[in-house]
C-alpha atoms as a PDB file:
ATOM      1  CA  UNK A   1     140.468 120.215 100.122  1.00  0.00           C
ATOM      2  CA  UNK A   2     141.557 121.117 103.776  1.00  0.00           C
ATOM      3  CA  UNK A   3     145.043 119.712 103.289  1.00  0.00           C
ATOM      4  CA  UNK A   4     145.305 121.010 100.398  1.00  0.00           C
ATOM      5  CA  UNK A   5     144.682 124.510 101.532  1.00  0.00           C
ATOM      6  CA  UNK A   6     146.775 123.614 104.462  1.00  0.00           C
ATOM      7  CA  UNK A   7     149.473 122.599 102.199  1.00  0.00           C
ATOM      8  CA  UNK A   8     149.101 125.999 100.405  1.00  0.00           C
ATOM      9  CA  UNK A   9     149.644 128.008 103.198  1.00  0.00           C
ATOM     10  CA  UNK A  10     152.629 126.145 104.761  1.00  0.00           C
ATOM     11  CA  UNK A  11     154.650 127.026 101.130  1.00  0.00           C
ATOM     12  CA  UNK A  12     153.688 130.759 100.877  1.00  0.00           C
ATOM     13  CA  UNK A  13     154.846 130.544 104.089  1.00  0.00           C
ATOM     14  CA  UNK A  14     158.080 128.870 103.492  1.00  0.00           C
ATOM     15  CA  UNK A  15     158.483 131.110 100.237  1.00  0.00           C
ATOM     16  CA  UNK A  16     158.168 134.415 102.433  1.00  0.00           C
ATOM     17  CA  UNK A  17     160.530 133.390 104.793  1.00  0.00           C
ATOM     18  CA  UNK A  18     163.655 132.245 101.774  1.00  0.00           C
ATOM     19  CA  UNK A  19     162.234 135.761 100.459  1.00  0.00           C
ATOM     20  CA  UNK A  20     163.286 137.601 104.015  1.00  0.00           C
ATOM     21  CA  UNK A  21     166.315 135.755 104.197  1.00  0.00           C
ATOM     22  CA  UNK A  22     167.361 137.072 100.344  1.00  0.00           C
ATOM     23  CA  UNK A  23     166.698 139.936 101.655  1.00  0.00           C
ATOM     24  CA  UNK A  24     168.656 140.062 104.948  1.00  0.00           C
ATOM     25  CA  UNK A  25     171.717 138.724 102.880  1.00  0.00           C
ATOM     26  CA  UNK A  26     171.108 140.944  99.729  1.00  0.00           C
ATOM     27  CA  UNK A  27     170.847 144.542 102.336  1.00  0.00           C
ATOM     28  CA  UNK A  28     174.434 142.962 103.933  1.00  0.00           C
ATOM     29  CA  UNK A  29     176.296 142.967 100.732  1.00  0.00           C
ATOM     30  CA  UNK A  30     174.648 146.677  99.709  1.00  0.00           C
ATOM     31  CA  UNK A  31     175.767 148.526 103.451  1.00  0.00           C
ATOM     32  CA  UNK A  32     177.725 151.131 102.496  1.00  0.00           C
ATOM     33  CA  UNK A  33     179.561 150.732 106.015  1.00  0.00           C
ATOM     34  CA  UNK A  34     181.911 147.929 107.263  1.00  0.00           C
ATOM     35  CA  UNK A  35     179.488 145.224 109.085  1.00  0.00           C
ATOM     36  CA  UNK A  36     179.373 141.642 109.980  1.00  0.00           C
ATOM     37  CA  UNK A  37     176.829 139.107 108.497  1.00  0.00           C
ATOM     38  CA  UNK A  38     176.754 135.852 109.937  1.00  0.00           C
ATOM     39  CA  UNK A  39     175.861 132.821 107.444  1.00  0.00           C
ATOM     40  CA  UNK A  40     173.469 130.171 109.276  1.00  0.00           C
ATOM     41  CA  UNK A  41     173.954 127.517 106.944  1.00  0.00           C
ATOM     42  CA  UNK A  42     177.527 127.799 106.119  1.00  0.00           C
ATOM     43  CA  UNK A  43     178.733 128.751 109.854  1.00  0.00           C
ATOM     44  CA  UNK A  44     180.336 131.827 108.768  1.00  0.00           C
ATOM     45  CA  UNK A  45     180.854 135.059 109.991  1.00  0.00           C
ATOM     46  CA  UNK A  46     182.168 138.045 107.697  1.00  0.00           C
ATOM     47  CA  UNK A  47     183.589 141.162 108.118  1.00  0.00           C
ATOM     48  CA  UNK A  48     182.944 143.005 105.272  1.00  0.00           C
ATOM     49  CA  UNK A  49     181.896 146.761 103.107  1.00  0.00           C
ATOM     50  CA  UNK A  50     179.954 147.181 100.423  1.00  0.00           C
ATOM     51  CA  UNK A  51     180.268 143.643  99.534  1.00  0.00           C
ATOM     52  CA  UNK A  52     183.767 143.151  99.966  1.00  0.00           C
ATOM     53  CA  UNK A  53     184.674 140.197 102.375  1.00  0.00           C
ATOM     54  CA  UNK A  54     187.294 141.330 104.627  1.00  0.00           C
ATOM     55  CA  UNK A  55     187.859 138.532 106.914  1.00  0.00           C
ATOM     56  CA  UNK A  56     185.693 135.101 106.833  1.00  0.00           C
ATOM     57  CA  UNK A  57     185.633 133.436 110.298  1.00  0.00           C
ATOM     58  CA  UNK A  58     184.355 129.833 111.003  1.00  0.00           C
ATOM     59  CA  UNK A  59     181.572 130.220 113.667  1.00  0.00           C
ATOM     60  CA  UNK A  60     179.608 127.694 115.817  1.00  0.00           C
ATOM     61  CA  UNK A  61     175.628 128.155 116.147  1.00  0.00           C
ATOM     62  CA  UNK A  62     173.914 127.152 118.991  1.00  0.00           C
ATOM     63  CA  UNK A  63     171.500 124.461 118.190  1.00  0.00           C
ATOM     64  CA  UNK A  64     167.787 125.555 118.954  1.00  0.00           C
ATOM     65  CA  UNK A  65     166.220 124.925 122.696  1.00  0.00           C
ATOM     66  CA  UNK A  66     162.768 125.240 124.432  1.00  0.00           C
ATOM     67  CA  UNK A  67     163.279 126.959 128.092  1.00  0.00           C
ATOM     68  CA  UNK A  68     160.507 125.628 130.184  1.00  0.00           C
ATOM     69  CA  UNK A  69     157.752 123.486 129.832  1.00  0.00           C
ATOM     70  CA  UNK A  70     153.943 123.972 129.419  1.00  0.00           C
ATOM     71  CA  UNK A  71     152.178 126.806 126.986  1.00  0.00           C
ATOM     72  CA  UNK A  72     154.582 129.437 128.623  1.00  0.00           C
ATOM     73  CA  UNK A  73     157.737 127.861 127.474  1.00  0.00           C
ATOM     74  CA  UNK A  74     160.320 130.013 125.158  1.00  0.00           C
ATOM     75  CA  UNK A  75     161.742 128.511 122.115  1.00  0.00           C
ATOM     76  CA  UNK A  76     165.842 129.605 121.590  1.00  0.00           C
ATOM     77  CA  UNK A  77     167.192 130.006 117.735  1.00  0.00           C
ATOM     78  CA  UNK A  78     169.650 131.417 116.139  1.00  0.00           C
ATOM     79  CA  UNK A  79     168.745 135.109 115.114  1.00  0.00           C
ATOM     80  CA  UNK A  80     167.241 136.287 111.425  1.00  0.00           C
ATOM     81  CA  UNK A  81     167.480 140.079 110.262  1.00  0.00           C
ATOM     82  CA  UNK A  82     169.758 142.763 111.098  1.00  0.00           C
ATOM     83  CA  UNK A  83     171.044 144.179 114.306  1.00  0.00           C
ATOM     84  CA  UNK A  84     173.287 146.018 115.872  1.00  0.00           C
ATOM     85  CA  UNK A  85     176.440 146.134 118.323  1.00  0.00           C
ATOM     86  CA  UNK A  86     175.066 147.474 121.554  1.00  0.00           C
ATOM     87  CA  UNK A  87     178.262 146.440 123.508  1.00  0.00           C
ATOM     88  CA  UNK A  88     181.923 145.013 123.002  1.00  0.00           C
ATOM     89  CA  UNK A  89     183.027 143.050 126.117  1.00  0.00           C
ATOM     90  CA  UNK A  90     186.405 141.944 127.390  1.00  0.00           C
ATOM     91  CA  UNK A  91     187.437 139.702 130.015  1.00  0.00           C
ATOM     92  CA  UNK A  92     186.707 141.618 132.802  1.00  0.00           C
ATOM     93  CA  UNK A  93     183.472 141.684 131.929  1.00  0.00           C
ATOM     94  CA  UNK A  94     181.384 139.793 134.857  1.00  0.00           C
ATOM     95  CA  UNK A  95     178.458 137.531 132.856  1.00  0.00           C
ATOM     96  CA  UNK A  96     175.558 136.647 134.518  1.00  0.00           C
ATOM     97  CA  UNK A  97     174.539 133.410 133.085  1.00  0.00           C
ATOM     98  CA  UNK A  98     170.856 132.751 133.004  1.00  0.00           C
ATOM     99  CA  UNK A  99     169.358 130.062 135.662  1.00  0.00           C
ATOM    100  CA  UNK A 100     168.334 128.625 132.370  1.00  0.00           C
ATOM    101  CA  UNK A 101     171.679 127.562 131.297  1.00  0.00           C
ATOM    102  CA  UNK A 102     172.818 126.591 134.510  1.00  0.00           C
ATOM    103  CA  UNK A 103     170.210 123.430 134.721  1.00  0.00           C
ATOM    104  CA  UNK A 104     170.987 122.663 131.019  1.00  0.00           C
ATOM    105  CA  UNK A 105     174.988 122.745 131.819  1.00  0.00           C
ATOM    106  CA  UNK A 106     174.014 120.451 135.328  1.00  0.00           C
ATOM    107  CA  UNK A 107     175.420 123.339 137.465  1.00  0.00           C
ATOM    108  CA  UNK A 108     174.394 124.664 140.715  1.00  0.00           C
ATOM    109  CA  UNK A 109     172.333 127.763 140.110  1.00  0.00           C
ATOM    110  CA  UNK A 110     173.754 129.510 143.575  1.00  0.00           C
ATOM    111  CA  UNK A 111     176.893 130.847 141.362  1.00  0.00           C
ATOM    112  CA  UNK A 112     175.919 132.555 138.364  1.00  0.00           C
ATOM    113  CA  UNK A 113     178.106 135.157 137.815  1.00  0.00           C
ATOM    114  CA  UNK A 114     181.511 134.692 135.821  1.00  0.00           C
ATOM    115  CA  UNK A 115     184.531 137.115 135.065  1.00  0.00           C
ATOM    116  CA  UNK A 116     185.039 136.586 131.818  1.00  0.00           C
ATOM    117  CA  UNK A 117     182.209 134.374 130.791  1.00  0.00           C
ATOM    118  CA  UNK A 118     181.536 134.883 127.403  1.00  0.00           C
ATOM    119  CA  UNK A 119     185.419 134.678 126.924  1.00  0.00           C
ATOM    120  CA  UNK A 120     188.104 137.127 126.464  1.00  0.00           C
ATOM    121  CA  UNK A 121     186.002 139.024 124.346  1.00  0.00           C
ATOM    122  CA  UNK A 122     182.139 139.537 123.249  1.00  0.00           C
ATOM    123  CA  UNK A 123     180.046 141.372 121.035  1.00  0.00           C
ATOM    124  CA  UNK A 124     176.483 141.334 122.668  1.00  0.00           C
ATOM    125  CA  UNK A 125     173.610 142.778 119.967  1.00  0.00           C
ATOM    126  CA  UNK A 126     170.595 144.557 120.594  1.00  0.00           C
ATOM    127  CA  UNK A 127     168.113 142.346 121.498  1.00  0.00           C
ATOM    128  CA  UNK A 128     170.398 140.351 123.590  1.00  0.00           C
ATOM    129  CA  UNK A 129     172.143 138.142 121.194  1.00  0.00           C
ATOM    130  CA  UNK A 130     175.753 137.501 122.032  1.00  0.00           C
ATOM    131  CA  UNK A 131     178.752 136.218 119.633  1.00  0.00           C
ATOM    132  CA  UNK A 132     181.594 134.828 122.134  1.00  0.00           C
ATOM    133  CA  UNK A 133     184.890 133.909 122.524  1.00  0.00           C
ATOM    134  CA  UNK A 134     186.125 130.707 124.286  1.00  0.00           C
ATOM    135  CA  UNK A 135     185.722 131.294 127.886  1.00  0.00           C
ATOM    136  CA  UNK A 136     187.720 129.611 130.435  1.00  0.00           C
ATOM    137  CA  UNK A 137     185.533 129.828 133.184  1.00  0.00           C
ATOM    138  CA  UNK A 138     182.256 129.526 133.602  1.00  0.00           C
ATOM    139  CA  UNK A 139     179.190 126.916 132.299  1.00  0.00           C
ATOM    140  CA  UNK A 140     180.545 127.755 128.771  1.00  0.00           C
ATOM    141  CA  UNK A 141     184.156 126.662 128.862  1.00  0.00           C
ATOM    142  CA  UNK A 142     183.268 123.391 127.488  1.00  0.00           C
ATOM    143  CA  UNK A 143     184.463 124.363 123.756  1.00  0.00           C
ATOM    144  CA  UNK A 144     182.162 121.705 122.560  1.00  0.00           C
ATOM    145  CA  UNK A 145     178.950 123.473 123.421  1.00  0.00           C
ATOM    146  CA  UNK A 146     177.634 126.667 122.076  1.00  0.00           C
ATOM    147  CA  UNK A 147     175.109 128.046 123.639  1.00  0.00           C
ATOM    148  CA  UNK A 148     171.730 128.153 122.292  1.00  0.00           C
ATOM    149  CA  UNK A 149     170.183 131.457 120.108  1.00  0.00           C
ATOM    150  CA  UNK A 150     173.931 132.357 120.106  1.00  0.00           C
ATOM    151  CA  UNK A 151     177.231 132.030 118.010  1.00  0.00           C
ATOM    152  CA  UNK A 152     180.636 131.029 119.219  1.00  0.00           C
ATOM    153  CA  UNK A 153     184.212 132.015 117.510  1.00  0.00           C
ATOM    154  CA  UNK A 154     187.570 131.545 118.361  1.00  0.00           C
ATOM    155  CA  UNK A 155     189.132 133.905 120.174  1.00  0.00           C
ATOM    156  CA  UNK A 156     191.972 134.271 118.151  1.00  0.00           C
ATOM    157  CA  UNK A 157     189.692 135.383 115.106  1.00  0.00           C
ATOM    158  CA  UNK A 158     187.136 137.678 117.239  1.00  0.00           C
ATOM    159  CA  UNK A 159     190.268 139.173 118.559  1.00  0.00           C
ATOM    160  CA  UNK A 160     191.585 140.175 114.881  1.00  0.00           C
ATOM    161  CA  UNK A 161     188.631 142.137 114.525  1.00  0.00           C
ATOM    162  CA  UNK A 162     187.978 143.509 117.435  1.00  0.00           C
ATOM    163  CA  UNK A 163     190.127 146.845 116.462  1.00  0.00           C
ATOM    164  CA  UNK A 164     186.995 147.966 113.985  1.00  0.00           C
ATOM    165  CA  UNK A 165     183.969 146.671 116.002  1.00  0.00           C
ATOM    166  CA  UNK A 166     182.232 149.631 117.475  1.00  0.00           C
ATOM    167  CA  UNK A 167     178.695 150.184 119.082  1.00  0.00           C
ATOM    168  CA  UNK A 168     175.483 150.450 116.292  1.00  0.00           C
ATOM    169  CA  UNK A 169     178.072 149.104 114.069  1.00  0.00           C
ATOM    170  CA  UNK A 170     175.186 146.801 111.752  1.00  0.00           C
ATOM    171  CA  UNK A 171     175.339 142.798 112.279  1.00  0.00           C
ATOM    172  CA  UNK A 172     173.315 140.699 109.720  1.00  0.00           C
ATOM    173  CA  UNK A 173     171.952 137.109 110.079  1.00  0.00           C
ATOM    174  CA  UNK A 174     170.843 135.059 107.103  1.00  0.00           C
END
């Protein structure tokens, strides 16, 4: 009866959260404004209005990743739900990669900070998300890794957009 209850509670669960992410992807296509929505499971991002897909841009996602160990430890995935630009950044922009990152790259932690990091250009959410560019310097040059609870695009694309992207400008994830 207990695992039955058990099993009960894990789909309602699993039903409220396909629910949320209907809903995330249902309020993206409805925003009156232009806005990006970024796809989880088909590695897309879109620039789009009322629907309309303006531009569809192949994206990576970092892969999900427990900082620390113990009961204290912090679990890194890809955002859910809507937020916002809080900042576009170019490549003068001096990134401060967390000590974090550093140990998971195998880098010395003494040198954290990087011109141009997060590439030649970044949009970093509320909340602290970040979608980036390829860098050249930095632990994120390596174009095969993306780094975790974040989303990597080519430059090339992010650049083609990066004429409309303004701050509180609404960014979905479904």
């Amino acid at each position: 009866m207990e695992r039955e209850r058990a099993d009960a509670i894990i789909a309602a669960n699993a039903d409220r959260t396909r629910l949320q992410i209907a809903l995330v992807r249902r309020d993206a296509t409805l925003e009156d404004d232009l806005n990006l929505s970024v796809s989880l499971d088909k590695s897309r991002l879109y620039l789009q209005r009322e629907g309309a897909q303006l531009r569809e841009i192949p994206v990576r996602i970092g892969p999900e990743k427990a900082i620390g160990t113990g009961p204290g430890d912090v679990k890194l995935a890809a955002p859910r739900g809507r937020f916002t630009v809080a900042k576009v950044l170019d490549r003068s922009y001096r990134w401060r990669a967390p000590e974090w990152l550093m140990a998971d790259r195998g880098q010395p932690a003494a040198a954290r900070e990087f011109v141009g990091g997060l590439g030649p250009i970044a949009i970093l959410l509320n909340g602290g998300t970040v979608i980036y560019s390829d860098p050249a310097t930095g632990p994120l040059k390596d174009p095969a890794y993306v780094m975790p609870g974040a989303v990597r695009a080519s430059t090339a694309d992010l650049d083609a957009i990066s004429e409309v992207l303004e701050v509180g400008m609404p960014v979905y994830f479904y």
